[in-house]
N, C-alpha and C. Protein backbone atom coordinates (compact mmCIF):
# COMPACT_ATOMS: atom_id res chain seq x y z
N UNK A 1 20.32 -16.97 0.15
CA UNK A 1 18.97 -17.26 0.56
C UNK A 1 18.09 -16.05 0.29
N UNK A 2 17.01 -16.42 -0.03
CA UNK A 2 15.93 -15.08 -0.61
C UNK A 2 15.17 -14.60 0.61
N UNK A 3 14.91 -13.97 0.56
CA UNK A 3 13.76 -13.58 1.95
C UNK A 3 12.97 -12.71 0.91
N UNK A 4 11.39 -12.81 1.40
CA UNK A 4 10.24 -12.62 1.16
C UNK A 4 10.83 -11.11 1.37
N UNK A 5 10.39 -10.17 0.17
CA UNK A 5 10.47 -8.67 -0.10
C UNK A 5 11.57 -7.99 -0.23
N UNK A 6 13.00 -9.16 0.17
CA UNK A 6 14.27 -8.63 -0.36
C UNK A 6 14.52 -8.89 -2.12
N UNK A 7 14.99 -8.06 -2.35
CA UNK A 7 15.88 -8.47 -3.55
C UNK A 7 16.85 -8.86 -3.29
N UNK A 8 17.36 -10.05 -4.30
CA UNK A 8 18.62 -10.55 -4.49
C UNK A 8 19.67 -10.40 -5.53
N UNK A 9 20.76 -10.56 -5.25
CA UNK A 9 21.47 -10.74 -6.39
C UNK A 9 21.84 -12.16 -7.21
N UNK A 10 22.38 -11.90 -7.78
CA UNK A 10 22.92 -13.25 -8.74
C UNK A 10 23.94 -14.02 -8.28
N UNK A 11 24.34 -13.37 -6.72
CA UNK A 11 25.18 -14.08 -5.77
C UNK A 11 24.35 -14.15 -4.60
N UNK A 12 23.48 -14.03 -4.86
CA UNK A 12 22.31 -14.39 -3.43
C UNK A 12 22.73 -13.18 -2.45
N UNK A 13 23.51 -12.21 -2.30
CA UNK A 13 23.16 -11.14 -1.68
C UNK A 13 22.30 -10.20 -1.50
N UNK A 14 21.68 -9.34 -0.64
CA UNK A 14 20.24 -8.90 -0.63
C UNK A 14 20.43 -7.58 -0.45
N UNK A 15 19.60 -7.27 -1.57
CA UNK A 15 20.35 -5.78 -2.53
C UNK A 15 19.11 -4.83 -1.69
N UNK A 16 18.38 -5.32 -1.04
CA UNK A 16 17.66 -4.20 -0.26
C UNK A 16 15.65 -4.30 -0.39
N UNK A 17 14.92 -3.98 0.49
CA UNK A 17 13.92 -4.22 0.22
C UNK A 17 13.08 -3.60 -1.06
N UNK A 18 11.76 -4.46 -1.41
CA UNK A 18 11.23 -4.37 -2.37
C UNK A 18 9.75 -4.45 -2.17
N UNK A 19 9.05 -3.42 -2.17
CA UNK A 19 7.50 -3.31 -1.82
C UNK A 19 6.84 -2.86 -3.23
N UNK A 20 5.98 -3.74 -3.76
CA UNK A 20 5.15 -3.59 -4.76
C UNK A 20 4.13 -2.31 -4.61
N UNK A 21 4.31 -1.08 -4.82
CA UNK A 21 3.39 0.00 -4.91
C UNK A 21 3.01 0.36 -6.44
N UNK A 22 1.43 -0.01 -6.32
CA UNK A 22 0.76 0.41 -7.57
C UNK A 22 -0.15 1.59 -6.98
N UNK A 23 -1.11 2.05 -8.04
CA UNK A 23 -2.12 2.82 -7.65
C UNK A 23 -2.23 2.68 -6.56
N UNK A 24 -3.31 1.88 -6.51
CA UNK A 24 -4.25 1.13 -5.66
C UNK A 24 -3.33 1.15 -4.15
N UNK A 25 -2.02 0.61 -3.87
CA UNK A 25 -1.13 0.86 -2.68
C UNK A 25 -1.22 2.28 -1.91
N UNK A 26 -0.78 2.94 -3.29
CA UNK A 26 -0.76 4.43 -3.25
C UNK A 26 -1.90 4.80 -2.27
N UNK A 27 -2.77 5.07 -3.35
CA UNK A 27 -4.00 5.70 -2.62
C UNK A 27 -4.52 5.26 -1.30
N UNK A 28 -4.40 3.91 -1.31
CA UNK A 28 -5.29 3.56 0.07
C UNK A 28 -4.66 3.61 1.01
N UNK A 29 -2.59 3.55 1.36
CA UNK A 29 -2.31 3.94 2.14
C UNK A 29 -2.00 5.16 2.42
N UNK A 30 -2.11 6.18 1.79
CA UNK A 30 -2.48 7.64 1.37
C UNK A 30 -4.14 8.03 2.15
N UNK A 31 -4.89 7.32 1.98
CA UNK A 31 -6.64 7.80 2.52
C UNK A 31 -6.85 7.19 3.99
N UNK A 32 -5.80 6.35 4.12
CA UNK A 32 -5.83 5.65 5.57
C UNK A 32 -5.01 6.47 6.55
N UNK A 33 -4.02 7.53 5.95
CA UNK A 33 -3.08 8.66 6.41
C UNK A 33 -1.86 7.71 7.19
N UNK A 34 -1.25 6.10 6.48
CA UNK A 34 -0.63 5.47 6.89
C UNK A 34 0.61 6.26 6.68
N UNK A 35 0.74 7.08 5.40
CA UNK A 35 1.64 7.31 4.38
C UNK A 35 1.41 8.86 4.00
N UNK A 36 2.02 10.00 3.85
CA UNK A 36 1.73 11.37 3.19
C UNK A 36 2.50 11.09 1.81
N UNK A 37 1.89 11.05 0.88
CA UNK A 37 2.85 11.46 -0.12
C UNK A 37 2.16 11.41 -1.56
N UNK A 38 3.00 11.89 -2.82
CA UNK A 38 2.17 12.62 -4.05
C UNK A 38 2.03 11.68 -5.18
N UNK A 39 3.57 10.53 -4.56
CA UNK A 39 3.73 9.69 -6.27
C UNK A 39 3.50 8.17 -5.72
N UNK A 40 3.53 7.24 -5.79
CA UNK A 40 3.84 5.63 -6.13
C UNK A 40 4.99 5.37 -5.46
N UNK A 41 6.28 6.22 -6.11
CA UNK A 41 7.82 6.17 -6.23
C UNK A 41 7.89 6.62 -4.86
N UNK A 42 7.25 8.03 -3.87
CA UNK A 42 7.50 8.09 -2.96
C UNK A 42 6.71 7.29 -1.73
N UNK A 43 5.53 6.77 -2.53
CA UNK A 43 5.53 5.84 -1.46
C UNK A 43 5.91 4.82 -0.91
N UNK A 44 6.60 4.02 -2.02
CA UNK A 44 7.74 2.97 -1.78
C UNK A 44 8.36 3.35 -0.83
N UNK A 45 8.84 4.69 -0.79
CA UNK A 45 9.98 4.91 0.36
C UNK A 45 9.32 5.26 1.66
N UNK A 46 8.04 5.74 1.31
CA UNK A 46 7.58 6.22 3.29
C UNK A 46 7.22 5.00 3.64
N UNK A 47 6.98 3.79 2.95
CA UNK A 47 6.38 2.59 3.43
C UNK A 47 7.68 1.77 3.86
N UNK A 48 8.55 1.84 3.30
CA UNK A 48 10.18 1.26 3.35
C UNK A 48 10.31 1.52 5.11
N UNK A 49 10.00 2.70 5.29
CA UNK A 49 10.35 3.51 6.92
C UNK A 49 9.42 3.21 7.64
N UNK A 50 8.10 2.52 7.31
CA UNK A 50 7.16 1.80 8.30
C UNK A 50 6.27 0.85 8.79
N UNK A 51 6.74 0.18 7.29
CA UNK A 51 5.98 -1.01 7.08
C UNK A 51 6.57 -2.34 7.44
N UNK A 52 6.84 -2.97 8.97
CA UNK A 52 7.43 -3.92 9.19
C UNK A 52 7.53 -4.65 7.62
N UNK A 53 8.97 -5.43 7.96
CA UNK A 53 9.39 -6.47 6.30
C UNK A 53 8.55 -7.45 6.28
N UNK A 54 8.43 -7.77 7.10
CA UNK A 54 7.46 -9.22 6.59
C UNK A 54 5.95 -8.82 5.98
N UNK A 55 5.31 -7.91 6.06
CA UNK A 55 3.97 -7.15 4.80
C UNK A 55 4.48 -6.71 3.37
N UNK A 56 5.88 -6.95 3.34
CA UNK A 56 6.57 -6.21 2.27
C UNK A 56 5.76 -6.77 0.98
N UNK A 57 5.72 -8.12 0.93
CA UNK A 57 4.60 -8.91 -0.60
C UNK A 57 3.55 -8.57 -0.46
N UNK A 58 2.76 -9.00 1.04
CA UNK A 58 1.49 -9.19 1.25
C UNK A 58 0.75 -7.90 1.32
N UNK A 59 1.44 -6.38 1.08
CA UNK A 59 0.81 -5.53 1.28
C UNK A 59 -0.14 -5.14 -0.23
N UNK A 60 0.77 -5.82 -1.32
CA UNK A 60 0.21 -5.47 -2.80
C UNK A 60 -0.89 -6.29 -3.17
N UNK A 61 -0.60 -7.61 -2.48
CA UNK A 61 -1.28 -8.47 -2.68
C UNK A 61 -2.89 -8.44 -1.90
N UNK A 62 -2.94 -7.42 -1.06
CA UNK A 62 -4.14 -7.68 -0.57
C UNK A 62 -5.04 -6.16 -0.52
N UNK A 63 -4.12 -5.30 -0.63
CA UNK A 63 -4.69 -3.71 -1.42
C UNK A 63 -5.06 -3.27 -2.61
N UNK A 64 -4.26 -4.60 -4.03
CA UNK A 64 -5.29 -4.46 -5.07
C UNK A 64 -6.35 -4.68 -5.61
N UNK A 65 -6.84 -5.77 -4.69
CA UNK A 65 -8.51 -6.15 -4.70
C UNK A 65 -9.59 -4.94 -4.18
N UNK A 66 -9.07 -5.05 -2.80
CA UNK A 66 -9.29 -3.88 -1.66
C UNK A 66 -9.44 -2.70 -2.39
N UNK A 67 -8.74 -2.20 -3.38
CA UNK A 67 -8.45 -1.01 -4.41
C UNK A 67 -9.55 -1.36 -5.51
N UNK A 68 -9.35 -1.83 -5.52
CA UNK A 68 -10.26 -2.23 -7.17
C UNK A 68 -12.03 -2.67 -6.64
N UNK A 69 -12.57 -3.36 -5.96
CA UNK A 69 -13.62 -2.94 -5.72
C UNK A 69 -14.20 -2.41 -4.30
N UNK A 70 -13.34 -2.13 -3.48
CA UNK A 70 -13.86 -1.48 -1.81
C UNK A 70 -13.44 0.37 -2.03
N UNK A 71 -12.21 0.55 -1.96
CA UNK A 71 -11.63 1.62 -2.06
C UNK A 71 -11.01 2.64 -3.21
N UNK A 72 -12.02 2.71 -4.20
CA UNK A 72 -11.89 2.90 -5.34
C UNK A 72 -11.26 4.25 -5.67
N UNK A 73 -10.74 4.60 -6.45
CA UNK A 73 -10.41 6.03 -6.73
C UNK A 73 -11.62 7.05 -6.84
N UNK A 74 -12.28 6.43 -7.21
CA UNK A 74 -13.83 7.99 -7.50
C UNK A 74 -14.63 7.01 -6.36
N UNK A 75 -15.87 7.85 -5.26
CA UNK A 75 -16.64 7.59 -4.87
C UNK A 75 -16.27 6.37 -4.41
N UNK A 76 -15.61 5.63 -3.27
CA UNK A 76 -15.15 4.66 -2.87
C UNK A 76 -16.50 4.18 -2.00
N UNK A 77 -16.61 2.98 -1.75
CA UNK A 77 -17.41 2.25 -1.16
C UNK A 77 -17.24 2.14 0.24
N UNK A 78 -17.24 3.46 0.86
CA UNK A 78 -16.92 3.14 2.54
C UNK A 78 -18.26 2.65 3.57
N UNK A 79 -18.91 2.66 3.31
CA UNK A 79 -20.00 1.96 3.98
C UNK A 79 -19.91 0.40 3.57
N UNK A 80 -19.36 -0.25 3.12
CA UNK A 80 -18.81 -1.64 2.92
C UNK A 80 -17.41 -1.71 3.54
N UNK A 81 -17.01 -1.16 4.09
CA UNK A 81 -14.85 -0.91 4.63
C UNK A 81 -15.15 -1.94 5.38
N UNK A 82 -14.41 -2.72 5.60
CA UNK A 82 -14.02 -3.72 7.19
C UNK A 82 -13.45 -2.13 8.02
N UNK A 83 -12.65 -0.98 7.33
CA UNK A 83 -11.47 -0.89 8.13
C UNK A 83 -11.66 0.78 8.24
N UNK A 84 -13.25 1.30 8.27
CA UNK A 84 -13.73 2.62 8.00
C UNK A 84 -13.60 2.84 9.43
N UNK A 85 -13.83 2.32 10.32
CA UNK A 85 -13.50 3.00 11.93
C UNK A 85 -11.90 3.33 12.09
N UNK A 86 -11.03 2.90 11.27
CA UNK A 86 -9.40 3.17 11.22
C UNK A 86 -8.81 4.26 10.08
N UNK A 87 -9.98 4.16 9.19
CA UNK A 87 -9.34 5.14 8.07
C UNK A 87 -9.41 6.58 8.35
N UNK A 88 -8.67 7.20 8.16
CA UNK A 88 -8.79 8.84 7.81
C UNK A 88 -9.65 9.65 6.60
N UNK A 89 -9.72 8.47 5.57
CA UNK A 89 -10.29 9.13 4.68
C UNK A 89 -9.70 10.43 3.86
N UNK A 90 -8.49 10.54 4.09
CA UNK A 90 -7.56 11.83 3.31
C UNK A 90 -8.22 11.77 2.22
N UNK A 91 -8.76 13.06 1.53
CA UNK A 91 -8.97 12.99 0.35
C UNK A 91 -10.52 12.41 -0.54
N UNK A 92 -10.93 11.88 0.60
CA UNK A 92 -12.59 11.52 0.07
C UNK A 92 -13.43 12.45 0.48
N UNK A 93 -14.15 13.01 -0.94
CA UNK A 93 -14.81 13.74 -0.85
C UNK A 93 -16.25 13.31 -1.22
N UNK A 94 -16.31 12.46 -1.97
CA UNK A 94 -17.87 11.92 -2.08
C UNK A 94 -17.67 10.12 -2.02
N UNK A 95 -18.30 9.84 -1.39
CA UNK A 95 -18.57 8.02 -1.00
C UNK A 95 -19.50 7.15 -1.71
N UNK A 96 -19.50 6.18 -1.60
CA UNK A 96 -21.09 5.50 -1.76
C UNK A 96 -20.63 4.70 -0.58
């Protein structure tokens, strides 16, 4: 049986969780100070250690929009955030 963010095998055993970290993951749980870390690769793993399993899909799925036009890499749009009273802002140095 599959469960949402496990991997499986080819005998249906579940080879361990699987969290989609792109940029966009990266950074914003990086500027929200959910997460400390430098690469993608390590954030897979600090998120592995805190990100209840069941956000394991839904976390990529709803941070690359969020990434792409709210929380952008240059000059992010925080005066539009739903979630600017929660963020830390690590790392922003100029806004719109």
């Amino acid at each position: 049986m599959e469960t949402e963010g496990d991997a499986t095998g080819d005998d249906g055993t579940v080879k361990g969780r699987v969290i989609a970290v792109d940029i966009h993951v990266h950074r914003i749980t990086n500027r929200w100070g959910y997460v400390s870390t430098t690469t993608p690769e390590r954030t897979t793993t600090a998120l592995e250690a805190v990100l209840p399993p069941r956000y394991d899909v839904e976390i990529n799925a709803l941070l690359v929009p969020f990434g792409k036009h709210i929380c952008t890499g240059v000059a992010p749009k925080c005066f539009t955030c739903p979630v600017l009273d929660m963020c830390q802002q690590v790392g922003v140095m100029s806004h719109r």
